[in-house]
N, C-alpha and C. Protein backbone atom coordinates (compact mmCIF):
# COMPACT_ATOMS: atom_id res chain seq x y z
N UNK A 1 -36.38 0.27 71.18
CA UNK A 1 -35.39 0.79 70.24
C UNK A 1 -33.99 0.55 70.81
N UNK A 2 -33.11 0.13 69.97
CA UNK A 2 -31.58 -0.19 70.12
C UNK A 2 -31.10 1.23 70.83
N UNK A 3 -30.71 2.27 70.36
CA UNK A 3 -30.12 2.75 70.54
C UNK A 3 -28.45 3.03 70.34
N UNK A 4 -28.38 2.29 68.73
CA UNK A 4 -27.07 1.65 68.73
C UNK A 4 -26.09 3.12 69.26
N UNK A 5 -26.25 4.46 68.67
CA UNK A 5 -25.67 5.22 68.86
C UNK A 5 -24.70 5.20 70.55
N UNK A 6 -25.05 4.90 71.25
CA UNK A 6 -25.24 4.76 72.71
C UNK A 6 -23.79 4.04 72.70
N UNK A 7 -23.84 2.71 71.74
CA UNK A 7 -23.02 1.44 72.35
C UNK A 7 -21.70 2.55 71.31
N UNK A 8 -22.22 2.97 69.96
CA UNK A 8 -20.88 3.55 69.27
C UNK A 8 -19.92 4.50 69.89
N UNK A 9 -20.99 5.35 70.50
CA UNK A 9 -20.19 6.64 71.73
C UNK A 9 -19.62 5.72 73.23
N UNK A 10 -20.08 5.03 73.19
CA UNK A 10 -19.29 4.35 74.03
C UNK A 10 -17.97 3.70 73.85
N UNK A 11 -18.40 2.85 72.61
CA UNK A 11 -16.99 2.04 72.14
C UNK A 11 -15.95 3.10 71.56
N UNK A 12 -16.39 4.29 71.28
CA UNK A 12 -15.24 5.25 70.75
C UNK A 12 -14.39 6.04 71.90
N UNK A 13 -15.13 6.14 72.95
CA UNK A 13 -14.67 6.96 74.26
C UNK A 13 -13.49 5.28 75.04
N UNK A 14 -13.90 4.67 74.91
CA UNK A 14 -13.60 2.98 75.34
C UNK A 14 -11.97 3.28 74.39
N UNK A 15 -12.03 3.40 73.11
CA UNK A 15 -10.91 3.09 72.42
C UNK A 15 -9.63 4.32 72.63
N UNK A 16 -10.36 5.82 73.08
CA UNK A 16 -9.57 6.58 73.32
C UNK A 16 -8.82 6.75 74.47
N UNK A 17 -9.81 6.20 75.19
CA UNK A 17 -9.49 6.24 76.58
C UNK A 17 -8.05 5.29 76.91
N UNK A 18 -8.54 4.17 76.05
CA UNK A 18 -6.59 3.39 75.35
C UNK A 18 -5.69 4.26 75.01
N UNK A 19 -6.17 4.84 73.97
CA UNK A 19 -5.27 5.45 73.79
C UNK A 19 -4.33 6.31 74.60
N UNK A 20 -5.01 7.33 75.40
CA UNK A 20 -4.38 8.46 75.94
C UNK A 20 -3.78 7.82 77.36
N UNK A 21 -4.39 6.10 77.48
CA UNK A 21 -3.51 5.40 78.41
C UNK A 21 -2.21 4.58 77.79
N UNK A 22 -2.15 4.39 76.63
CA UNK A 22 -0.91 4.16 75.80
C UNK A 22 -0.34 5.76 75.93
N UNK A 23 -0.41 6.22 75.17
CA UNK A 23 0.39 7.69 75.03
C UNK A 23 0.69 7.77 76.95
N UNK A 24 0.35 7.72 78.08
CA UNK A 24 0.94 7.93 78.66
C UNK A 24 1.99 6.99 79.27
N UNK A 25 1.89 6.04 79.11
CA UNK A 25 2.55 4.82 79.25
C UNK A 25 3.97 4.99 78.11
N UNK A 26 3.57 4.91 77.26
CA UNK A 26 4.78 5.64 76.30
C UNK A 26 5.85 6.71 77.19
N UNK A 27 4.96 7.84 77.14
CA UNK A 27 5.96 8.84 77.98
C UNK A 27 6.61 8.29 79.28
N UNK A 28 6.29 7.54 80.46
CA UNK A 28 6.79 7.20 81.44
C UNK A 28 7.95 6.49 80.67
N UNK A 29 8.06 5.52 79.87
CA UNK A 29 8.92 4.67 79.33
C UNK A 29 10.01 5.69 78.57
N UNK A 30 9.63 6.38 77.91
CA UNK A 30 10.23 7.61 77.36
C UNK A 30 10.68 6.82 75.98
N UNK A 31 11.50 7.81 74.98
CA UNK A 31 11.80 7.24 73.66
C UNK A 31 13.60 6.24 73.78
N UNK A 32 13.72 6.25 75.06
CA UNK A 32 14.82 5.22 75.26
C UNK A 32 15.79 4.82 74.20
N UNK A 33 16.19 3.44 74.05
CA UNK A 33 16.99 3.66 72.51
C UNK A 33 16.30 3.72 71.23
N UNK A 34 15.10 3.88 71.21
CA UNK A 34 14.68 3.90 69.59
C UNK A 34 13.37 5.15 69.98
N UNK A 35 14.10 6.84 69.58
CA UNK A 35 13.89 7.57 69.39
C UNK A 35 13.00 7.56 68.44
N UNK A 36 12.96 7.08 67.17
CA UNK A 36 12.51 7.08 66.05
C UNK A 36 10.97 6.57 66.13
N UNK A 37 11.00 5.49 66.66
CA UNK A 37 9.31 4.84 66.53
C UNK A 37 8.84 5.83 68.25
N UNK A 38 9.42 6.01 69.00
CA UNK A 38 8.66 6.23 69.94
C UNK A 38 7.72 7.87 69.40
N UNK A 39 8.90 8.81 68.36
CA UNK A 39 7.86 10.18 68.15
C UNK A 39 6.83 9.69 66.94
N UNK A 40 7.30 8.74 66.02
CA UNK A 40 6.38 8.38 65.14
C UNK A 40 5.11 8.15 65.93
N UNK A 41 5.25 7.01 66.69
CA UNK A 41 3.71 6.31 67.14
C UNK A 41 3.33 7.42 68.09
N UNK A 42 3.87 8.24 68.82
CA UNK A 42 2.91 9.33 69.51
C UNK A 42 2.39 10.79 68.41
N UNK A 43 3.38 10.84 67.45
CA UNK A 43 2.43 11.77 66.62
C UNK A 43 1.19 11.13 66.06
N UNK A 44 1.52 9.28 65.35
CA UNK A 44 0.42 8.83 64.80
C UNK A 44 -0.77 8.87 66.19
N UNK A 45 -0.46 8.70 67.04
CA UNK A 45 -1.68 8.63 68.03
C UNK A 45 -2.40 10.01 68.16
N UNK A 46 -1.51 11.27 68.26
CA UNK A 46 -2.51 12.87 68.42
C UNK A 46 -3.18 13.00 67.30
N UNK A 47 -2.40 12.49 65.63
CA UNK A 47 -3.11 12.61 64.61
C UNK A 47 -4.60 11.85 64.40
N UNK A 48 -4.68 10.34 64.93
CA UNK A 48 -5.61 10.06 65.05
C UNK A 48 -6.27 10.54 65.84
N UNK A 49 -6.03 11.22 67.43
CA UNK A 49 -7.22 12.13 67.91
C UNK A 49 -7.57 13.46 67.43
N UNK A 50 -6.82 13.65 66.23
CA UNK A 50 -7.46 15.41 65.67
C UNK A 50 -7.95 14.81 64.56
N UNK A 51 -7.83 13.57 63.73
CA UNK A 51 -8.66 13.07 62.76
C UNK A 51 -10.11 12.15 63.50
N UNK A 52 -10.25 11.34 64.43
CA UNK A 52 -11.58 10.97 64.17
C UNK A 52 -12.17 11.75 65.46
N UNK A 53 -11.76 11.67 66.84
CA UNK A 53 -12.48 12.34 67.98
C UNK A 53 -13.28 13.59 67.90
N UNK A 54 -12.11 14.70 66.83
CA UNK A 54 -11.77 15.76 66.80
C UNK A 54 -12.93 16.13 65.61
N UNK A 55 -12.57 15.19 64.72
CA UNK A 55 -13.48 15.51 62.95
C UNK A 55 -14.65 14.93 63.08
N UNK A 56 -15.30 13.81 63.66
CA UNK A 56 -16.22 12.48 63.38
C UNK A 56 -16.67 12.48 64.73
N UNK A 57 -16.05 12.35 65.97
CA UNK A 57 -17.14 12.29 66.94
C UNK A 57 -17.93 13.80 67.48
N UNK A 58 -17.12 14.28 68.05
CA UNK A 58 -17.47 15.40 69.01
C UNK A 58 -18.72 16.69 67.96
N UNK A 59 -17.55 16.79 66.35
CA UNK A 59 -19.20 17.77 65.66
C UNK A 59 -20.92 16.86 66.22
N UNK A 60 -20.56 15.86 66.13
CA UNK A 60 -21.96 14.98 65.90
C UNK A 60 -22.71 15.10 67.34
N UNK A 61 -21.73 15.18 68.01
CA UNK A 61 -22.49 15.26 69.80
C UNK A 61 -22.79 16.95 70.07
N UNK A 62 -22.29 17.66 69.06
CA UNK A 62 -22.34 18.89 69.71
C UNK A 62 -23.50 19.54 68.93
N UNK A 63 -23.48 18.52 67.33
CA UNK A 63 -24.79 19.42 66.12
C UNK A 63 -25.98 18.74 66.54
N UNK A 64 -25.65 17.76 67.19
CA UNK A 64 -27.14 16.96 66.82
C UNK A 64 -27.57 15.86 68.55
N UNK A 65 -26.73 15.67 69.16
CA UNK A 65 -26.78 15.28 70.33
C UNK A 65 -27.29 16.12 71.05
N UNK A 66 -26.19 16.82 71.87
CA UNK A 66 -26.25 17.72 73.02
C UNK A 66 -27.72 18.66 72.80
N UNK A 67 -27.80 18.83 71.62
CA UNK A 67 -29.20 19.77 71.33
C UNK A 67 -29.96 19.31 71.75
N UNK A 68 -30.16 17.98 71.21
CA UNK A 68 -31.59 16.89 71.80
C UNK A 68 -31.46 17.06 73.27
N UNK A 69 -30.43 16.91 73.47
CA UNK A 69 -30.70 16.02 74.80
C UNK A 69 -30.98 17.77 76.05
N UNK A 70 -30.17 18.32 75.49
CA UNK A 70 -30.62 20.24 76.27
C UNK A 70 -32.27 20.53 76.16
N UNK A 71 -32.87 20.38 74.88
CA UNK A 71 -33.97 20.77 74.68
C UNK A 71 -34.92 19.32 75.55
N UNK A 72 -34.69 18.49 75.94
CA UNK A 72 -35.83 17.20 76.46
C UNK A 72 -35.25 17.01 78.12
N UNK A 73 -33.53 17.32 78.46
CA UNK A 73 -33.80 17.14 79.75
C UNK A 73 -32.81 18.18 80.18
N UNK A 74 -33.31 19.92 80.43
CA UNK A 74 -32.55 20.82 80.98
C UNK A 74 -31.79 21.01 81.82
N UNK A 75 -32.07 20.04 82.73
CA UNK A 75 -31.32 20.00 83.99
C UNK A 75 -29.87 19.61 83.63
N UNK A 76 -29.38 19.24 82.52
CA UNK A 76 -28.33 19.06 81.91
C UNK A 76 -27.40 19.81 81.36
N UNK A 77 -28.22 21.05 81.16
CA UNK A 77 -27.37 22.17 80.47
C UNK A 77 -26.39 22.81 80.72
N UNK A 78 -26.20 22.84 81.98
CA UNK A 78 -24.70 22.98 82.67
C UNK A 78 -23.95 22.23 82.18
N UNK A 79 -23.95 20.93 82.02
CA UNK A 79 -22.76 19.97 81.83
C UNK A 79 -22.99 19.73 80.24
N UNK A 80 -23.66 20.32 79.48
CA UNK A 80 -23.46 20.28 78.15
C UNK A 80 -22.72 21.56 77.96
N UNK A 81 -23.21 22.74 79.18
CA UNK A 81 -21.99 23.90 78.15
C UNK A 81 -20.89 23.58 78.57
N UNK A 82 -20.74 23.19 79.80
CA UNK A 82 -18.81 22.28 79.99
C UNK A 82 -18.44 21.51 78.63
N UNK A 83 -19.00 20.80 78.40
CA UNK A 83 -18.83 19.86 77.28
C UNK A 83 -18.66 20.38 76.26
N UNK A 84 -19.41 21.67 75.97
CA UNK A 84 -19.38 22.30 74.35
C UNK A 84 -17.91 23.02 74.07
N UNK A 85 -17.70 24.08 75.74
CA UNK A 85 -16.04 24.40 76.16
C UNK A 85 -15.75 23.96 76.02
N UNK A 86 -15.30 22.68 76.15
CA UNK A 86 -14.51 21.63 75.96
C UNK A 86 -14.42 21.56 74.20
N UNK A 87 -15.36 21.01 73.90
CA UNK A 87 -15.04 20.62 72.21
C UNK A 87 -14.88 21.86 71.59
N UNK A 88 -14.86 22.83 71.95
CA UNK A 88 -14.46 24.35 71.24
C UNK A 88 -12.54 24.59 71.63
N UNK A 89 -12.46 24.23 72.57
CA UNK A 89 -10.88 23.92 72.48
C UNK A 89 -9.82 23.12 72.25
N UNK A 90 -10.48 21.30 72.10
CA UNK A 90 -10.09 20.43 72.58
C UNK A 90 -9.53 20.29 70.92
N UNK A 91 -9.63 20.56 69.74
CA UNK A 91 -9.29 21.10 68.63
C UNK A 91 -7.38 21.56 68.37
N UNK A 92 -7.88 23.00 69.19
CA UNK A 92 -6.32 23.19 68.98
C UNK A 92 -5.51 22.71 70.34
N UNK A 93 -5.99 22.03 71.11
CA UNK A 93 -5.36 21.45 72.76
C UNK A 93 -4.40 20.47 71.50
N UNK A 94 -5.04 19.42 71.07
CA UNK A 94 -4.52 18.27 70.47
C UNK A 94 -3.24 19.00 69.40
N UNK A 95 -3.23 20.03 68.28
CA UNK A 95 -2.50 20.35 67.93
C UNK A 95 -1.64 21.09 68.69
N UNK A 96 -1.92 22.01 69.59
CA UNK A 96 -0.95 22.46 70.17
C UNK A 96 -0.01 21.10 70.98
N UNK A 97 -0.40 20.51 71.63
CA UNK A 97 0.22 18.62 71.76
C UNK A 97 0.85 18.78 70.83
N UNK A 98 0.59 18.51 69.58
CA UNK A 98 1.42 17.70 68.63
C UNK A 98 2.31 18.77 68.21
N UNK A 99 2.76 19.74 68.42
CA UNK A 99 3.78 20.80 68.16
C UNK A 99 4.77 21.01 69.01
N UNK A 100 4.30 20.21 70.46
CA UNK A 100 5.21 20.06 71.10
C UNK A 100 5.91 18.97 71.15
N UNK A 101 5.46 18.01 71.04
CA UNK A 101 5.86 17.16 70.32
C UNK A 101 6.85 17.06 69.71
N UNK A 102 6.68 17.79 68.32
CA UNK A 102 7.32 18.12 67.45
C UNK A 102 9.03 19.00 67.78
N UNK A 103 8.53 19.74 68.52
CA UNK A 103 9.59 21.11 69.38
C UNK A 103 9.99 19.42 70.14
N UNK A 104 9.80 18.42 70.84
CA UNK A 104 11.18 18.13 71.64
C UNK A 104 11.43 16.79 70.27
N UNK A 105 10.86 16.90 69.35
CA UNK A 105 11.81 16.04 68.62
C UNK A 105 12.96 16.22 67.26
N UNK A 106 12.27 17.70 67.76
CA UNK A 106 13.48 18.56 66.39
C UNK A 106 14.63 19.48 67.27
N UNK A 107 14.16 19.77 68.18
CA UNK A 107 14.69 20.80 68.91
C UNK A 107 15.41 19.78 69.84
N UNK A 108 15.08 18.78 70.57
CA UNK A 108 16.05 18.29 71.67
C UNK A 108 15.21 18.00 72.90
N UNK A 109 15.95 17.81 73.70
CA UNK A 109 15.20 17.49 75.15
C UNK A 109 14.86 18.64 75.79
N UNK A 110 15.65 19.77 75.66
CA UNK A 110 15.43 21.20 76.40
C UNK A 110 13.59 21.21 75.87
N UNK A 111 13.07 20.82 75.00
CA UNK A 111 11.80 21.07 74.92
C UNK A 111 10.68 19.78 75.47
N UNK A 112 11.56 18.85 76.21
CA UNK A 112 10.75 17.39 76.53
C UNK A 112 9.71 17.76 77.91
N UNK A 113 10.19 19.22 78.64
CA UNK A 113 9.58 19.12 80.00
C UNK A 113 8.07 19.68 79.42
N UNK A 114 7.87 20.75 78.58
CA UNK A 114 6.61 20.98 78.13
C UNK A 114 5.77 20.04 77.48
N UNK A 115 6.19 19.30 76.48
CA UNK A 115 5.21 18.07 76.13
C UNK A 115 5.01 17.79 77.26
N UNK A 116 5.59 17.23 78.21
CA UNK A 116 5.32 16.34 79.38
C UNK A 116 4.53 16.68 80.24
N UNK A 117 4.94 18.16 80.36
CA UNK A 117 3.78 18.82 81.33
C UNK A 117 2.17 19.71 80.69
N UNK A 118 2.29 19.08 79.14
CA UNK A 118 1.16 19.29 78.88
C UNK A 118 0.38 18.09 78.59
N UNK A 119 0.74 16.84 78.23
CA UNK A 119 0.57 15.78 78.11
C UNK A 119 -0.76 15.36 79.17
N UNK A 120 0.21 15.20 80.81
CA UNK A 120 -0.92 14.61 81.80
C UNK A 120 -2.04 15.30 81.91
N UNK A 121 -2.25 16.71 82.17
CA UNK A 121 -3.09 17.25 82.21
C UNK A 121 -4.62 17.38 81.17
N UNK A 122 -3.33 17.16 79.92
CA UNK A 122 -4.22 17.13 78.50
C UNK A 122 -5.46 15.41 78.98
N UNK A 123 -4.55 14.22 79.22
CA UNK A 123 -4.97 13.29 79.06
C UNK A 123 -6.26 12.87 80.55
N UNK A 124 -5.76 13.77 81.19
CA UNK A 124 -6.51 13.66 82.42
C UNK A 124 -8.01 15.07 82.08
N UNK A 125 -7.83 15.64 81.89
CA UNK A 125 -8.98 16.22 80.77
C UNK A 125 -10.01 15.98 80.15
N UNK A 126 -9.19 15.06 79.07
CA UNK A 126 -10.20 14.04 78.38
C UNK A 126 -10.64 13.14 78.46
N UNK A 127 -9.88 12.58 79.68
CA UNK A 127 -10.65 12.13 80.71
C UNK A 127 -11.99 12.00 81.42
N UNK A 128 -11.93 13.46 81.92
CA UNK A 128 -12.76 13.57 82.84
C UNK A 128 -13.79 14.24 81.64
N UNK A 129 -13.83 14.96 80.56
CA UNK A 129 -14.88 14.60 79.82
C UNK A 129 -15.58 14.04 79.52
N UNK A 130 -15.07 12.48 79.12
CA UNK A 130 -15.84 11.39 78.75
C UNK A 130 -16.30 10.39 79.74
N UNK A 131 -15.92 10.81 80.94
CA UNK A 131 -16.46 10.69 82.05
C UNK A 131 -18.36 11.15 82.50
N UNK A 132 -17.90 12.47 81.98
CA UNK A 132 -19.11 13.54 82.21
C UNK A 132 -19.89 13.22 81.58
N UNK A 133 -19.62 12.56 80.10
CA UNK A 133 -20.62 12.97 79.41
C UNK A 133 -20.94 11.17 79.05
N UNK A 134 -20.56 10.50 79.53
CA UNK A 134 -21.12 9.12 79.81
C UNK A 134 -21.58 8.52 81.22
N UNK A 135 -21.68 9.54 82.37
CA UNK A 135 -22.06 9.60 83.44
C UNK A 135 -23.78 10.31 83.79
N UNK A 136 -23.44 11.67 82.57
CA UNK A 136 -24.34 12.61 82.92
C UNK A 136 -25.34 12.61 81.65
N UNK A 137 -24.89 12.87 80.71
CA UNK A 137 -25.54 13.32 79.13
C UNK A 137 -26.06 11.51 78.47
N UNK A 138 -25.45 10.95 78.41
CA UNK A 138 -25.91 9.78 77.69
C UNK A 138 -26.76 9.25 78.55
N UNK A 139 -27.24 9.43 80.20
CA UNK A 139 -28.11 8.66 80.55
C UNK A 139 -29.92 9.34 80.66
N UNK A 140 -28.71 10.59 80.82
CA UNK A 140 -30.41 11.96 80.69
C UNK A 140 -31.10 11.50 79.26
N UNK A 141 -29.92 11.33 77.93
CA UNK A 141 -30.58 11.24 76.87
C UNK A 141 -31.47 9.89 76.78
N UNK A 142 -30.88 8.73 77.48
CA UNK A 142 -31.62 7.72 76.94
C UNK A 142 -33.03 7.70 77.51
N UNK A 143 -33.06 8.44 78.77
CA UNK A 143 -34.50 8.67 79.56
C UNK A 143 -35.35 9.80 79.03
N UNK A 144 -34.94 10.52 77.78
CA UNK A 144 -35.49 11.79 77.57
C UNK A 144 -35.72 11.98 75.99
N UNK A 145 -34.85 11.05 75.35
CA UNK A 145 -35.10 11.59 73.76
C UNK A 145 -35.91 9.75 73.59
N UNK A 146 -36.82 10.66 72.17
CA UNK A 146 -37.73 9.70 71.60
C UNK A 146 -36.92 8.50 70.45
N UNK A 147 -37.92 7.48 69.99
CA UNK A 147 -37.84 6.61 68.99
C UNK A 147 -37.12 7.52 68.20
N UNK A 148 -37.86 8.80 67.97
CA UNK A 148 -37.36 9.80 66.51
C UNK A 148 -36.48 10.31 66.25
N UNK A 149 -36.00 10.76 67.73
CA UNK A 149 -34.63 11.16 67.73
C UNK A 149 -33.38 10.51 67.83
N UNK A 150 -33.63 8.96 68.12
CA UNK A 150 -32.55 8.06 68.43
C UNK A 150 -32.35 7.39 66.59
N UNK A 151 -33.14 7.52 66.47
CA UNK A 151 -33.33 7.11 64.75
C UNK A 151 -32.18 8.17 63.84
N UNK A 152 -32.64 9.49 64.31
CA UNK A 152 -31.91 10.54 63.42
C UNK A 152 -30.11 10.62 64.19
N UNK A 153 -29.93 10.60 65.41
CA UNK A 153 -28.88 10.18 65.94
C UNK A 153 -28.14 8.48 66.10
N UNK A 154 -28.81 7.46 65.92
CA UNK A 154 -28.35 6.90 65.48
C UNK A 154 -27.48 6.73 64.00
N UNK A 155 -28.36 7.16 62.65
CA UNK A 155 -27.87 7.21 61.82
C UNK A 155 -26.52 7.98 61.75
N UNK A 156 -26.59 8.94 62.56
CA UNK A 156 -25.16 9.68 61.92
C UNK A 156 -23.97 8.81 62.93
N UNK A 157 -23.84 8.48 64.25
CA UNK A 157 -23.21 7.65 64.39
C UNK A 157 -22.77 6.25 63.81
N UNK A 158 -23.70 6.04 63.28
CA UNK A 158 -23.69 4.73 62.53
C UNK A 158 -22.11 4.81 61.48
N UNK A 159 -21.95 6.83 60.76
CA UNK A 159 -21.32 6.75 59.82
C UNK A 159 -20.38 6.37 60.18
N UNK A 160 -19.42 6.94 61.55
CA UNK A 160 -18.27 7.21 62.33
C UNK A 160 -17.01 5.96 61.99
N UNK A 161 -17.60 4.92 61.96
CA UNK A 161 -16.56 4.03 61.94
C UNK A 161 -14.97 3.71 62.11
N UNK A 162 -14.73 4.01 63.60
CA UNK A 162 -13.61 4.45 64.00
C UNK A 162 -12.75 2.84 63.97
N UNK A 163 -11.99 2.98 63.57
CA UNK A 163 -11.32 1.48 63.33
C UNK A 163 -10.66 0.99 64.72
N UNK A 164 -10.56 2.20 65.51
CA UNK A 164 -9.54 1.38 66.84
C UNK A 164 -10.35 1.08 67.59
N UNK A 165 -11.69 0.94 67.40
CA UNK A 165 -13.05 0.02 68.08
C UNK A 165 -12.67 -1.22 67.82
N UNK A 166 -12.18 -1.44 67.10
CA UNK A 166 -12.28 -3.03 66.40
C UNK A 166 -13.30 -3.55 65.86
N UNK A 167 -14.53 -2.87 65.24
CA UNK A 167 -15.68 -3.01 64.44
C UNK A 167 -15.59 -2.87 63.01
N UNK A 168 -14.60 -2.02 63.16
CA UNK A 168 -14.35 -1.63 61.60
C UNK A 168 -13.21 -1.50 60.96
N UNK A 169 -13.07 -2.31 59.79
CA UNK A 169 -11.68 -1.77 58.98
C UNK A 169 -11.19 -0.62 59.04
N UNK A 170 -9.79 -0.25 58.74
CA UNK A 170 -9.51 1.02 58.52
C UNK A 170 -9.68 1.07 57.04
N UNK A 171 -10.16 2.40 56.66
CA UNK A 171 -10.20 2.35 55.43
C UNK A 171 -8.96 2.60 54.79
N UNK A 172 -8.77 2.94 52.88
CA UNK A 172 -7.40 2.76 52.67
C UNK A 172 -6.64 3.95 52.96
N UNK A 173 -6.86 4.95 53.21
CA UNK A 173 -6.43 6.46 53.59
C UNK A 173 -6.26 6.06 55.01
N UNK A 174 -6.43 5.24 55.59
CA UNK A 174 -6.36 5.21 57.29
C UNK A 174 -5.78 4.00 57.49
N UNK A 175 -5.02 2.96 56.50
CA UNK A 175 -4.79 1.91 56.86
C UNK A 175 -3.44 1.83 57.31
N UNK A 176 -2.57 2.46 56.94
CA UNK A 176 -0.83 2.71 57.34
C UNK A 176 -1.07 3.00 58.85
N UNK A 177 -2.15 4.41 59.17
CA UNK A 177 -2.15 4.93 60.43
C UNK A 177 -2.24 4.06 61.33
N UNK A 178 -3.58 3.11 61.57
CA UNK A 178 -3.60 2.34 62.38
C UNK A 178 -2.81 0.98 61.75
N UNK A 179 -2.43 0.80 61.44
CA UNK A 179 -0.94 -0.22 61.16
C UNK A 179 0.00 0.03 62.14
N UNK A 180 0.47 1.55 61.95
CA UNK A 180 1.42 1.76 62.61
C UNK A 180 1.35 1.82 64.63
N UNK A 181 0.46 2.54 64.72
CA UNK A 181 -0.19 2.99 65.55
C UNK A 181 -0.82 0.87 66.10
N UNK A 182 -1.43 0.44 66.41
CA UNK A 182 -1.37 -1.36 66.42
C UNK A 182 -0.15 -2.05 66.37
N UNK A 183 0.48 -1.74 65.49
CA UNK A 183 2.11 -2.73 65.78
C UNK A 183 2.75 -2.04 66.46
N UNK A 184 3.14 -0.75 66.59
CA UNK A 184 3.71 -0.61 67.48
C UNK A 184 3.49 0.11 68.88
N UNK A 185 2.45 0.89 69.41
CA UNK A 185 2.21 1.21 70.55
C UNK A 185 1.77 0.35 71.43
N UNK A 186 2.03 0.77 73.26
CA UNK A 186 2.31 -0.23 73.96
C UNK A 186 0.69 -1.09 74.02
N UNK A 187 0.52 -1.80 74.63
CA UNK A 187 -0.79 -2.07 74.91
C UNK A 187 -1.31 -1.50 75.85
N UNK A 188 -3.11 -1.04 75.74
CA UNK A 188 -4.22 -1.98 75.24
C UNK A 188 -4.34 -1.49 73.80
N UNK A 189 -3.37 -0.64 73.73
CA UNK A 189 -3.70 -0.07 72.12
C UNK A 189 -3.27 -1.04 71.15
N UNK A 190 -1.79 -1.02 71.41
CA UNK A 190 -1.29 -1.94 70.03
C UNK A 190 -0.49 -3.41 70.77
N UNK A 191 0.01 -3.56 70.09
CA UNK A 191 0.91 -4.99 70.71
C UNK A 191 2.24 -4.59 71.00
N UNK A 192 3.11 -3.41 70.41
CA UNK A 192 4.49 -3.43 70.99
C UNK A 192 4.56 -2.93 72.10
């Protein structure tokens, strides 16, 4: 059995992991003379992690993954309830981000040291999450869950279709986002 689910949670952790290495690359560079695209493309970037990571990956690992894989290889269950902590906060982490954000781009620079100093930590975080859980959880699962269960977890990954994989179009509700977010953030994300 494929296991496509496997290669999708991979390629989605792969594309974020760009990301939150663009977004920091951004900040070192700072919004320099063009203020304007630098808060655009970092809000479009938190928005895309509270729209697909946030909405589309993490429910799916937490309703239907992590279960399998707790109930077939226990010795795991420690690092699935890290993981579940994690996706029980990692929700409003990203909005609270993007409000700060917001606070040093309405408010001024007096508010630039808190984005900043919530930023690394945030990105080094999610980090070490998808670390964990492609170190620890995806290999217990592939040695522990059946044909049956990779079938029923495959399918729902299958739906995910995160476009900054490069597998899939954005659809038309998502096509401006990653437009914007591709032309202009630094690389490996986008080209500017």
């Amino acid at each position: 059995m494929k296991k496509r689910s496997l290669h999708i949670i991979r390629d989605e952790h792969a594309s974020l992991a760009a990301m939150l290495h663009a977004m920091m690359k951004m900040m070192e560079r700072g919004p320099a003379e063009d203020a304007g695209q630098f808060f655009e493309v970092m809000r479009a970037m938190l928005f895309y992690i509270d729209e697909f990571p946030e909405q589309l990956h993490h429910p799916k690992e937490s309703n239907l993954l992590f279960p399998k894989v707790a109930k077939k290889a226990p010795e795991v269950r420690g690092a699935i309830d890290r993981l579940e902590r994690d996706h029980m906060h990692s929700e409003k982490a990203v909005r609270d981000l993007l409000h700060l954000l917001l606070a040093w781009e309405m408010v001024g620079n007096t508010r630039k040291a808190a984005f900043e100093n919530a930023l690394g930590p945030y990105v080094e975080s999610y980090l070490d999450h998808m670390r964990l859980e492609e170190t620890v959880i995806l290999p217990a699962a592939q040695n522990a869950l059946t044909d049956e269960d990779w079938v029923e977890v495959d399918q729902a990954f299958d739906l995910n279709a995160d476009p900054l994989t490069g597998k899939y179009p954005p659809g038309p509700a998502f096509e401006k986002l990653f437009s914007r977010i591709v032309s202009k953030a630094p690389a490996p994300i986008g080209l500017g």
